[in-house]
N, C-alpha and C. Protein backbone atom coordinates (compact mmCIF):
# COMPACT_ATOMS: atom_id res chain seq x y z
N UNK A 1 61.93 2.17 10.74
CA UNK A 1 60.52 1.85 10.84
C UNK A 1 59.96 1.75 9.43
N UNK A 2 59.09 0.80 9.05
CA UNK A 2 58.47 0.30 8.07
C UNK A 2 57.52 1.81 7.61
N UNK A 3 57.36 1.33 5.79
CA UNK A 3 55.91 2.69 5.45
C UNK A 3 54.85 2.11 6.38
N UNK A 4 54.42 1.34 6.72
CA UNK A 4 53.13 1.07 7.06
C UNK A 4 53.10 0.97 8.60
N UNK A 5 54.35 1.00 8.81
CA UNK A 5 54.16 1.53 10.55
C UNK A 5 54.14 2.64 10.45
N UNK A 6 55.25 3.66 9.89
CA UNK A 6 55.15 4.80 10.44
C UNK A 6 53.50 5.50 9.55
N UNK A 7 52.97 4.94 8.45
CA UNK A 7 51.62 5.39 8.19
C UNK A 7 50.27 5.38 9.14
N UNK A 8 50.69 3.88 10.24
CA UNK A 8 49.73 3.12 11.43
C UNK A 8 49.72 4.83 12.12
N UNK A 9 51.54 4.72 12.83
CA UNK A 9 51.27 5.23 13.65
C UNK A 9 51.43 7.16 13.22
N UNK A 10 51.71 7.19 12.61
CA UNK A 10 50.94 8.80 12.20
C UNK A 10 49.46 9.03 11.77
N UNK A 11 48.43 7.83 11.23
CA UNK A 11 47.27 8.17 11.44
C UNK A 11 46.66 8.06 12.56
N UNK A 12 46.99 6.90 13.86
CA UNK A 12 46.96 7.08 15.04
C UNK A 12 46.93 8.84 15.48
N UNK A 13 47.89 9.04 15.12
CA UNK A 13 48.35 10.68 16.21
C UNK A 13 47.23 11.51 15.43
N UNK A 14 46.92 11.53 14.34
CA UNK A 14 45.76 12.56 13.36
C UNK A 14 44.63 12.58 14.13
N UNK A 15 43.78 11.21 14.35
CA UNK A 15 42.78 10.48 14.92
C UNK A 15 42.75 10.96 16.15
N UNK A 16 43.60 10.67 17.27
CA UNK A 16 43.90 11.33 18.75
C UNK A 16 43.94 12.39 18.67
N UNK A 17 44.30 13.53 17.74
CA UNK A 17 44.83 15.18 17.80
C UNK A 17 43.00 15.39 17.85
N UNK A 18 42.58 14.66 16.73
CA UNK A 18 41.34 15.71 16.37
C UNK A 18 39.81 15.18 16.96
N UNK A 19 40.19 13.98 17.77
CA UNK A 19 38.56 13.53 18.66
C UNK A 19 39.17 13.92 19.34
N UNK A 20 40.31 14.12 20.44
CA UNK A 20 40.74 14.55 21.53
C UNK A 20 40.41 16.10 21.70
N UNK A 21 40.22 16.66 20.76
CA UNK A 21 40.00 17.91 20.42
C UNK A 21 38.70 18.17 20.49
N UNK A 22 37.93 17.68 19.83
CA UNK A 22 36.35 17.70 19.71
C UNK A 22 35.88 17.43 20.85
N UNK A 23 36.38 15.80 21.69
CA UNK A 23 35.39 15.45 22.60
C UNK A 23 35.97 16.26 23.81
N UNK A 24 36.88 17.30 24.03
CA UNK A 24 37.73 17.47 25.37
C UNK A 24 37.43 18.91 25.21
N UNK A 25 37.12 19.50 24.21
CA UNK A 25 36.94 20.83 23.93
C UNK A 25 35.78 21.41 23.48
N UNK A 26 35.64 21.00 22.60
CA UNK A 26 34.88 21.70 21.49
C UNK A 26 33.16 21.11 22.15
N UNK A 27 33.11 19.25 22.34
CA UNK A 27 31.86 19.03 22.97
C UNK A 27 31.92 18.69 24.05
N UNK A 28 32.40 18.76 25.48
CA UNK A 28 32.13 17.65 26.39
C UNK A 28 31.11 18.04 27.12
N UNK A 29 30.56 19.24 26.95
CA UNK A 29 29.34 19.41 27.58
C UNK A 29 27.65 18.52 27.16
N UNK A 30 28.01 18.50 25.63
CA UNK A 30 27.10 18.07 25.01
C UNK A 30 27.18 16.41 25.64
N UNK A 31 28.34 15.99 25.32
CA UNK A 31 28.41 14.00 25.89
C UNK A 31 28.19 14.17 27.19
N UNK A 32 28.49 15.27 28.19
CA UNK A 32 28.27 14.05 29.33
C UNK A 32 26.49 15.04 29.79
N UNK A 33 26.15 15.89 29.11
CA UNK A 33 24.41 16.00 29.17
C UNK A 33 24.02 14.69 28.71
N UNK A 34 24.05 14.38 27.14
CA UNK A 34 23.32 13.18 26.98
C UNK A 34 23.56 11.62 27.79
N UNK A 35 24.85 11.95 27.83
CA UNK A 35 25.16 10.42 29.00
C UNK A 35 24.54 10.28 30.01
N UNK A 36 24.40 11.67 30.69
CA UNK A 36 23.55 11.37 32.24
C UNK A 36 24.51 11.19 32.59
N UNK A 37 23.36 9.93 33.66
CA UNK A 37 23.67 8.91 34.61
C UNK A 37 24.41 7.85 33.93
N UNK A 38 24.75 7.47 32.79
CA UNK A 38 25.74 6.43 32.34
C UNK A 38 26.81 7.13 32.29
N UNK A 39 27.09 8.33 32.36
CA UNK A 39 28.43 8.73 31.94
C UNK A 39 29.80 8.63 33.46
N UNK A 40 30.56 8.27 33.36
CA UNK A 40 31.92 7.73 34.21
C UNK A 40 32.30 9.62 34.32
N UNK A 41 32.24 9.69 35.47
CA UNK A 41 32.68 11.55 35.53
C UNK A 41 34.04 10.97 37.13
N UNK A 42 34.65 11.75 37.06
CA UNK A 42 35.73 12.08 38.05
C UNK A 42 35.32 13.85 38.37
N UNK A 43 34.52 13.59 39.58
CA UNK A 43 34.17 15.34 40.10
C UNK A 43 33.01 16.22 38.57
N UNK A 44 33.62 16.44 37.99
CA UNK A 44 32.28 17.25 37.16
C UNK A 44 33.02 17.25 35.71
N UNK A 45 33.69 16.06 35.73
CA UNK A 45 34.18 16.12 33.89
C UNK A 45 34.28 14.41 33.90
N UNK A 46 33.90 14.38 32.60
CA UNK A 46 34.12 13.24 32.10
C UNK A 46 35.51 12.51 32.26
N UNK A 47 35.12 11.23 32.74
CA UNK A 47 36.79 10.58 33.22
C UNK A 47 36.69 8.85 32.55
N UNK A 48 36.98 8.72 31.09
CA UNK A 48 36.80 7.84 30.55
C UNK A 48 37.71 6.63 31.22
N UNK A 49 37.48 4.79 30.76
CA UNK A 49 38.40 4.61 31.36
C UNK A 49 39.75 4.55 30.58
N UNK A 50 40.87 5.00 30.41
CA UNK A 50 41.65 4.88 29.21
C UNK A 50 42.22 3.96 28.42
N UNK A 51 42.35 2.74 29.29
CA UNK A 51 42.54 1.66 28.72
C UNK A 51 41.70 1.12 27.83
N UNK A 52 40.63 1.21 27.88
CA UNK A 52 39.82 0.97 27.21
C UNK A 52 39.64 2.04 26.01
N UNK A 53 39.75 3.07 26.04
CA UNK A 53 40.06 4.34 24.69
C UNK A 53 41.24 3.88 24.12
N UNK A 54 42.58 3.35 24.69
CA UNK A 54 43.70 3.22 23.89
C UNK A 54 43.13 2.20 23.14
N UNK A 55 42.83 1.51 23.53
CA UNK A 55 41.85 0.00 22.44
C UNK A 55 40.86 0.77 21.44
N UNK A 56 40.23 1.37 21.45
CA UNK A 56 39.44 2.47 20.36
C UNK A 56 40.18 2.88 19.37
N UNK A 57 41.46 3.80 20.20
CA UNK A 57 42.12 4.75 19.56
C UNK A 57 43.15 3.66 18.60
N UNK A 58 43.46 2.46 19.07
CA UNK A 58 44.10 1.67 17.88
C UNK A 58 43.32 1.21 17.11
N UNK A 59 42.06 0.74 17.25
CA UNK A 59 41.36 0.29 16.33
C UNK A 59 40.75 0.81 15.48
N UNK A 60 40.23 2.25 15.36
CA UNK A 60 39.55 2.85 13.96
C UNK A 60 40.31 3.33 13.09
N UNK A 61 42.18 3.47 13.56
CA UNK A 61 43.10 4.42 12.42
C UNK A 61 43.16 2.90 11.84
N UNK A 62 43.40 1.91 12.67
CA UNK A 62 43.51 0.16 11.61
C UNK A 62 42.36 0.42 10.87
N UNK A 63 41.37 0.45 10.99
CA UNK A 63 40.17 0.07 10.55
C UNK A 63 40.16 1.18 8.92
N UNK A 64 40.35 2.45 9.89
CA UNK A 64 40.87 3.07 8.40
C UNK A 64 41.76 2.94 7.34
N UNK A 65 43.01 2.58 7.75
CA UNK A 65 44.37 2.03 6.95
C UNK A 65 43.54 0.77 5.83
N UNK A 66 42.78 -0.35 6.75
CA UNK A 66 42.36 -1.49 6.22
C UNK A 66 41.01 -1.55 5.14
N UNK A 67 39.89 -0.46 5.50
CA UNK A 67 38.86 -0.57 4.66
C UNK A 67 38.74 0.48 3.78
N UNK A 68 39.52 1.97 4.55
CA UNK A 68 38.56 3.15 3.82
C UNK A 68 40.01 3.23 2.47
N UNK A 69 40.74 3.44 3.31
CA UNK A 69 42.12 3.98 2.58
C UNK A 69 42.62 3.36 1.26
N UNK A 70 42.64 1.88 0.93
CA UNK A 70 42.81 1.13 -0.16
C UNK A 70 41.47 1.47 -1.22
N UNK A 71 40.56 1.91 -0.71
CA UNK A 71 39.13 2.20 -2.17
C UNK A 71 39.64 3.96 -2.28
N UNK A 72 40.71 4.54 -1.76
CA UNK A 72 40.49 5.90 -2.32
C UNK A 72 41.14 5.85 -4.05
N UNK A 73 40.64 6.35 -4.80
CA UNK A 73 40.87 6.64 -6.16
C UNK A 73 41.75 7.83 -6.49
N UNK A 74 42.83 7.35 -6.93
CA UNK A 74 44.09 8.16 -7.18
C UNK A 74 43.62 8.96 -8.04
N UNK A 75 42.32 9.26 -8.91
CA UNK A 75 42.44 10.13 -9.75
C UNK A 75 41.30 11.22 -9.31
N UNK A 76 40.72 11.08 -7.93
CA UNK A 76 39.87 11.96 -7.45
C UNK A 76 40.22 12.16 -6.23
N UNK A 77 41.46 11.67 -5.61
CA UNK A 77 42.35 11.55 -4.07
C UNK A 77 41.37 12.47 -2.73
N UNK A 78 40.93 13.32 -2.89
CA UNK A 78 40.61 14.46 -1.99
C UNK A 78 39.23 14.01 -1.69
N UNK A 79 38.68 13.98 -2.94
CA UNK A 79 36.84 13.48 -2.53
C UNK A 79 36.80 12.45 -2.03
N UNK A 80 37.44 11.22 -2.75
CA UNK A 80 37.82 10.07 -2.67
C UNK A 80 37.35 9.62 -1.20
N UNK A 81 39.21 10.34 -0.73
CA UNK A 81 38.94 9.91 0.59
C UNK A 81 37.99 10.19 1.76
N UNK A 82 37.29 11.79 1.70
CA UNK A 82 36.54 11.91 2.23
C UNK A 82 35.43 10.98 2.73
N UNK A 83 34.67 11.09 0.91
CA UNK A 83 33.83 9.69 0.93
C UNK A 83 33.72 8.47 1.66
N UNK A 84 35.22 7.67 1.16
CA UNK A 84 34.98 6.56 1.90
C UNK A 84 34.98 6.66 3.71
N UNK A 85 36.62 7.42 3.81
CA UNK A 85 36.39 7.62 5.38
C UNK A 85 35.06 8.11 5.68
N UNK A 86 33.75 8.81 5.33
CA UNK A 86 32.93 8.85 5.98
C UNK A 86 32.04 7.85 5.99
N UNK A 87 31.74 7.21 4.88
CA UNK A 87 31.18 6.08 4.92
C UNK A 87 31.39 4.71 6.20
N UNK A 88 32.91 4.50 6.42
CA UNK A 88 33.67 3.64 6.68
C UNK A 88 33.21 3.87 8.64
N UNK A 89 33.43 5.77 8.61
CA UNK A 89 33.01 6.06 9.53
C UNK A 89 31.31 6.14 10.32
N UNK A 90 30.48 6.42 9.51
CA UNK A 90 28.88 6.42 9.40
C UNK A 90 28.29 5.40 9.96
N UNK A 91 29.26 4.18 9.46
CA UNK A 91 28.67 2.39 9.47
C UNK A 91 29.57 2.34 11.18
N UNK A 92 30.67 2.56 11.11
CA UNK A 92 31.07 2.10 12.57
C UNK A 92 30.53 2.66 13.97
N UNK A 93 30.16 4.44 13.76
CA UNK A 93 29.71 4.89 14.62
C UNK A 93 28.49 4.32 14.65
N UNK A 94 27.75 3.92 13.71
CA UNK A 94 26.05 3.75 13.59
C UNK A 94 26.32 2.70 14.26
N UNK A 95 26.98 1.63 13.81
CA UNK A 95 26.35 0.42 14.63
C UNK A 95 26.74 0.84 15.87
N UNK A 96 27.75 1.39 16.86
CA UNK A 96 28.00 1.32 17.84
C UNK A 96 26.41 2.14 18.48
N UNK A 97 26.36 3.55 17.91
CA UNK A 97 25.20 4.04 18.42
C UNK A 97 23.88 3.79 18.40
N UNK A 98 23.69 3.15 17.48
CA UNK A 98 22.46 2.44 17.05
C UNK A 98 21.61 1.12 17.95
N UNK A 99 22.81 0.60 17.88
CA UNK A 99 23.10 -0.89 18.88
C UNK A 99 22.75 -0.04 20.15
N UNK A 100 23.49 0.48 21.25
CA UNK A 100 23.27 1.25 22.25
C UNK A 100 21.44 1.88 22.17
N UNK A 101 21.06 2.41 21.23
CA UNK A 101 19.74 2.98 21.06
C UNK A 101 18.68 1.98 21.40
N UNK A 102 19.20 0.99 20.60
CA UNK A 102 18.12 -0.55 20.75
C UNK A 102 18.19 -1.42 21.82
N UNK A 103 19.49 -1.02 22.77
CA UNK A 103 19.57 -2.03 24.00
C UNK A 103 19.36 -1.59 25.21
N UNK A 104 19.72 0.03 25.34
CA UNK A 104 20.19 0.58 26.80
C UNK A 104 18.67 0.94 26.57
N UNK A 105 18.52 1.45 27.94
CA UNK A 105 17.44 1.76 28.24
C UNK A 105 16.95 3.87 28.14
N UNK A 106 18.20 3.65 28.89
CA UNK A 106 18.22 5.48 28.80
C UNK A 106 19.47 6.39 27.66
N UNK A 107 19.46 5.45 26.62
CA UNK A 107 20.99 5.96 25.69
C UNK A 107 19.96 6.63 24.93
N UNK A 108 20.31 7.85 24.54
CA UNK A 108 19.87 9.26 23.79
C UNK A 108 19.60 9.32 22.89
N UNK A 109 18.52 9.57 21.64
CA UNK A 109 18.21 9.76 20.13
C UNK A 109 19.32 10.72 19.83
N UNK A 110 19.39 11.69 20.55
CA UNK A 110 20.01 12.76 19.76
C UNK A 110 21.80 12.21 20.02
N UNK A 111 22.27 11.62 20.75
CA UNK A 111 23.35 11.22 21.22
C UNK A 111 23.73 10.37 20.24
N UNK A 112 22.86 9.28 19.40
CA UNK A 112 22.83 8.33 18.45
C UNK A 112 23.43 9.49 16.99
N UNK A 113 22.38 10.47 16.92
CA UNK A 113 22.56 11.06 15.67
C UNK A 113 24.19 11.91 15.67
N UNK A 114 23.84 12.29 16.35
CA UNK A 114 25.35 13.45 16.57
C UNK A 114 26.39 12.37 16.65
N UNK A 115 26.81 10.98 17.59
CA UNK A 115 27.91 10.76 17.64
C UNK A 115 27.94 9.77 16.13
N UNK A 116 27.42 9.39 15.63
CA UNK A 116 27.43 9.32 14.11
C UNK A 116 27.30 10.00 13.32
N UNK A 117 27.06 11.06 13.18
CA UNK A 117 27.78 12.37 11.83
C UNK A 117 29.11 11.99 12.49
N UNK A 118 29.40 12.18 13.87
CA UNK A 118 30.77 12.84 13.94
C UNK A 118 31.83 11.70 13.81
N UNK A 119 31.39 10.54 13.43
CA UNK A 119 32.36 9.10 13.26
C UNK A 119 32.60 9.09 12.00
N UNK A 120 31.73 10.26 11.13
CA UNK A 120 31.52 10.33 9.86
C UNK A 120 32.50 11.26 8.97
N UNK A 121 32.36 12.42 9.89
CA UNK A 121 33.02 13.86 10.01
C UNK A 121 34.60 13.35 10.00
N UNK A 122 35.28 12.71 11.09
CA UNK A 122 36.26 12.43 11.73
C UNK A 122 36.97 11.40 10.92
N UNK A 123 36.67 10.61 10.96
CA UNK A 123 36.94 8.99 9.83
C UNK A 123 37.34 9.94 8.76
N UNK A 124 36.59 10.80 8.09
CA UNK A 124 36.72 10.95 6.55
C UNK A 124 37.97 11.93 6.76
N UNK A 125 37.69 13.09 7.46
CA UNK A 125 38.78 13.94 7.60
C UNK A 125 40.76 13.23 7.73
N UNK A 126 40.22 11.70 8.75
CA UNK A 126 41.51 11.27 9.30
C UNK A 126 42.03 10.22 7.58
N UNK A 127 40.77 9.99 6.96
CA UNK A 127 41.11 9.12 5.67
C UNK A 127 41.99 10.27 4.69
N UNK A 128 41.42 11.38 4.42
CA UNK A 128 42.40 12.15 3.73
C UNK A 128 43.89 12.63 4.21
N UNK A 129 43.94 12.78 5.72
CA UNK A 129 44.75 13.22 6.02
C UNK A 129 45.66 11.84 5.99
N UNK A 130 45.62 10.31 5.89
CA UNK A 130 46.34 9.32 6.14
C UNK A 130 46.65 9.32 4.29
N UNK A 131 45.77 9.94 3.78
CA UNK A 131 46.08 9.25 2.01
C UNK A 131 47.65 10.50 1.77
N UNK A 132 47.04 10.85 2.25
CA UNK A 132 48.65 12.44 2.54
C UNK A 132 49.53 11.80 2.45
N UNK A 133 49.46 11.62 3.93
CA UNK A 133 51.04 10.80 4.91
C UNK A 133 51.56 10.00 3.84
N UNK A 134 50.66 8.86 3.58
CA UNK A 134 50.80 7.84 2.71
C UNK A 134 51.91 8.14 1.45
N UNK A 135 51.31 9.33 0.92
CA UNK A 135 52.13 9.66 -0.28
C UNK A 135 53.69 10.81 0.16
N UNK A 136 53.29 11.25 1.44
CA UNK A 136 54.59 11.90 1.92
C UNK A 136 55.84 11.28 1.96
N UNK A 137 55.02 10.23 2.77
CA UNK A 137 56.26 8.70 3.81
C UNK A 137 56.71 8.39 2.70
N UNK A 138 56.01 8.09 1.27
CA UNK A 138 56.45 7.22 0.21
C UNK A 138 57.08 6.24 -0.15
């Protein structure tokens, strides 16, 4: 397997370990309060559809590999990446939540703010942890 596959798919698994973690543990009370009535529940928990998450879950570790990860600065590596992954992250969650704020009718202020820190939080955390790999895999 290629560096840049096995970099794809080990920031993949970082990305899945640690929203899988957050949204399944740590918050799901908080998402499916603010979701309401939009939120997809199976009995009294959130039941996303997954096909549609596996399409998520490939697209923001790309998105990271492609925008955040190439601007980290080898001579500040740690901040670096933070930075950009949160940035990289800030702009993707925002527009998604933002967009939702301005269209739906009943989508949440506070649902907007929180799930953008945490695209912010997450992105940056998964950007350092991929600048790692990066230099592990070598």
């Amino acid at each position: 397997m290629g560096h840049n596959l096995k970099l794809y798919v080990g920031t993949v698994v970082i990305f899945l370990a640690i929203d899988l973690t957050y949204l399944g543990l740590i918050m799901p009370k908080f998402y499916k309060a603010q979701l309401g009535a939009l939120a997809r529940l199976r009995g009294d928990a959130l039941a996303p559809l997954w096909w549609a998450a596996f399409v998520v879950y490939l697209l923001i570790p790309a998105g990271i590999l492609l925008f955040a990860l190439p601007r980290v600065n080898p001579a500040n590596p740690f901040f670096s990446a933070l930075a950009w992954g949160f940035l990289y992250g800030v702009t993707l969650y925002g527009v998604y939540d933002f967009t939702n704020l301005s269209t739906l009718d009943k989508w949440p202020v506070a649902l907007s703010f929180a799930d953008t820190a945490w695209g912010g939080v997450l992105c940056s955390l998964v950007t350092a942890a991929a600048y790692r790999l990066d230099r592990w895999i070598g």
